[in-house]
Protein backbone atom coordinates (compact mmCIF):
# COMPACT_ATOMS: atom_id res chain seq x y z
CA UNK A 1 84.37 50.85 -5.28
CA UNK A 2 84.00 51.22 -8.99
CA UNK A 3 84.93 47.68 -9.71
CA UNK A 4 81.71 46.71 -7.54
CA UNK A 5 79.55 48.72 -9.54
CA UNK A 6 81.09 46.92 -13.09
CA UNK A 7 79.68 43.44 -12.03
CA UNK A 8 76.17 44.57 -11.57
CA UNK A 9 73.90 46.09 -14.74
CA UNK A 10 72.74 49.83 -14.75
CA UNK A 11 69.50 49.22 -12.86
CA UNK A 12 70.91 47.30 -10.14
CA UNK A 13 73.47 50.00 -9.55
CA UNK A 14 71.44 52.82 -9.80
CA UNK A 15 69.45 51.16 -7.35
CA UNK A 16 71.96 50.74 -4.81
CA UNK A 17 73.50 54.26 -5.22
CA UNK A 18 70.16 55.15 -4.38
CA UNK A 19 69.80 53.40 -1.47
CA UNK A 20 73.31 54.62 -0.13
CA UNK A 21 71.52 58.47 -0.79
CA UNK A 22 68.35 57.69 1.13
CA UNK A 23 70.31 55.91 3.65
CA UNK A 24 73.17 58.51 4.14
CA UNK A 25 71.81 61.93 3.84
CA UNK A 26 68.49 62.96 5.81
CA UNK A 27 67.12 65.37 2.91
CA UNK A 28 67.06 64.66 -0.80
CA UNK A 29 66.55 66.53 -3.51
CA UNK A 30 66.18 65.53 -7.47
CA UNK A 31 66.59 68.46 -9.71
CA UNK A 32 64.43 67.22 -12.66
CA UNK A 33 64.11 68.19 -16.44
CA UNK A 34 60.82 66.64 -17.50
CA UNK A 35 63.04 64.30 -20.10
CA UNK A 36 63.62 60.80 -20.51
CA UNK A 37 66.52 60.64 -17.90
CA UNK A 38 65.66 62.74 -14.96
CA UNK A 39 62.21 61.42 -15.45
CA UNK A 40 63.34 58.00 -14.91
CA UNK A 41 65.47 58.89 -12.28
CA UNK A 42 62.73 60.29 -9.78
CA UNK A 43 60.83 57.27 -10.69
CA UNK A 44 63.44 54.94 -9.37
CA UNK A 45 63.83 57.00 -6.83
CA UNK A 46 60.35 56.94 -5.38
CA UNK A 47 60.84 52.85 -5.82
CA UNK A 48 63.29 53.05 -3.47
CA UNK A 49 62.36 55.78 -1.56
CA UNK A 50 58.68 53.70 -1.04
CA UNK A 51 60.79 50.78 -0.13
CA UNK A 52 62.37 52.29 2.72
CA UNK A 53 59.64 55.03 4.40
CA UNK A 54 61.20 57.85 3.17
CA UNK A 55 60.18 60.81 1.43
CA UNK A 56 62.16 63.47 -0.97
CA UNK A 57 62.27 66.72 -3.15
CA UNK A 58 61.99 67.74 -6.45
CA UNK A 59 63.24 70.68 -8.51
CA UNK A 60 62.06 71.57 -11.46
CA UNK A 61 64.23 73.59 -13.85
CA UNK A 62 64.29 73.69 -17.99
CA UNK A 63 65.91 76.28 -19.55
CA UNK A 64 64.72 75.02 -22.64
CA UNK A 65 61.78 75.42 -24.38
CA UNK A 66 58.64 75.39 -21.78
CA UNK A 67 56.68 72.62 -24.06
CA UNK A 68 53.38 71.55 -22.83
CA UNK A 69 53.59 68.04 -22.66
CA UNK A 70 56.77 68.71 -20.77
CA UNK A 71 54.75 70.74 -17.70
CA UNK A 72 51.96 68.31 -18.00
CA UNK A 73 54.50 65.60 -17.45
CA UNK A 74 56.22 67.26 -14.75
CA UNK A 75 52.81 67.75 -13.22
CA UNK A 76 51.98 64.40 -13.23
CA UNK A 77 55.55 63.29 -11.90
CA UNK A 78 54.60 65.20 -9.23
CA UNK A 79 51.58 63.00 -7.62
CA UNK A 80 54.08 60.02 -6.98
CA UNK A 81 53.47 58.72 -3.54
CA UNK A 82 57.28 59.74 -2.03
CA UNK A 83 57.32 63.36 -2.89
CA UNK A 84 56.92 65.88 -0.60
């Protein structure tokens, strides 16, 4: 399985692990940040979550410091369309 995965590039593969989550569990849940990566991560995800009618969760933990462009971020992450 992990040889699959080497002949695509990061997007591609994120986007089809993603896929094989919406399509194999019946609840998701993102436990988000507010940084760069988990931030981009729920965005894919509501790509593909769009894609294929489904909708998800988000949690939203930092035990770091509680900056306010951080919250404002996270509160504008939450108004994407697939997140319940």
């Amino acid at each position: 399985m992990a040889k699959k995965y080497l002949e695509k590039n990061v997007l591609e593969a994120t986007l089809e692990r993603l896929k094989l989550v919406f399509t194999e569990f019946e609840h998701v849940y993102f436990s988000v940040s507010g940084g760069k990566d988990s931030s981009v991560m729920v965005q894919l995800a509501n790509c593909v979550a769009k894609e294929m009618n489904r909708k998800f969760d988000v949690l939203y933990i930092d035990f770091e410091a509680q900056y306010r462009h951080t919250i404002e971020h996270i509160e504008e992450l939450k108004t994407l369309s697939q997140i319940r």
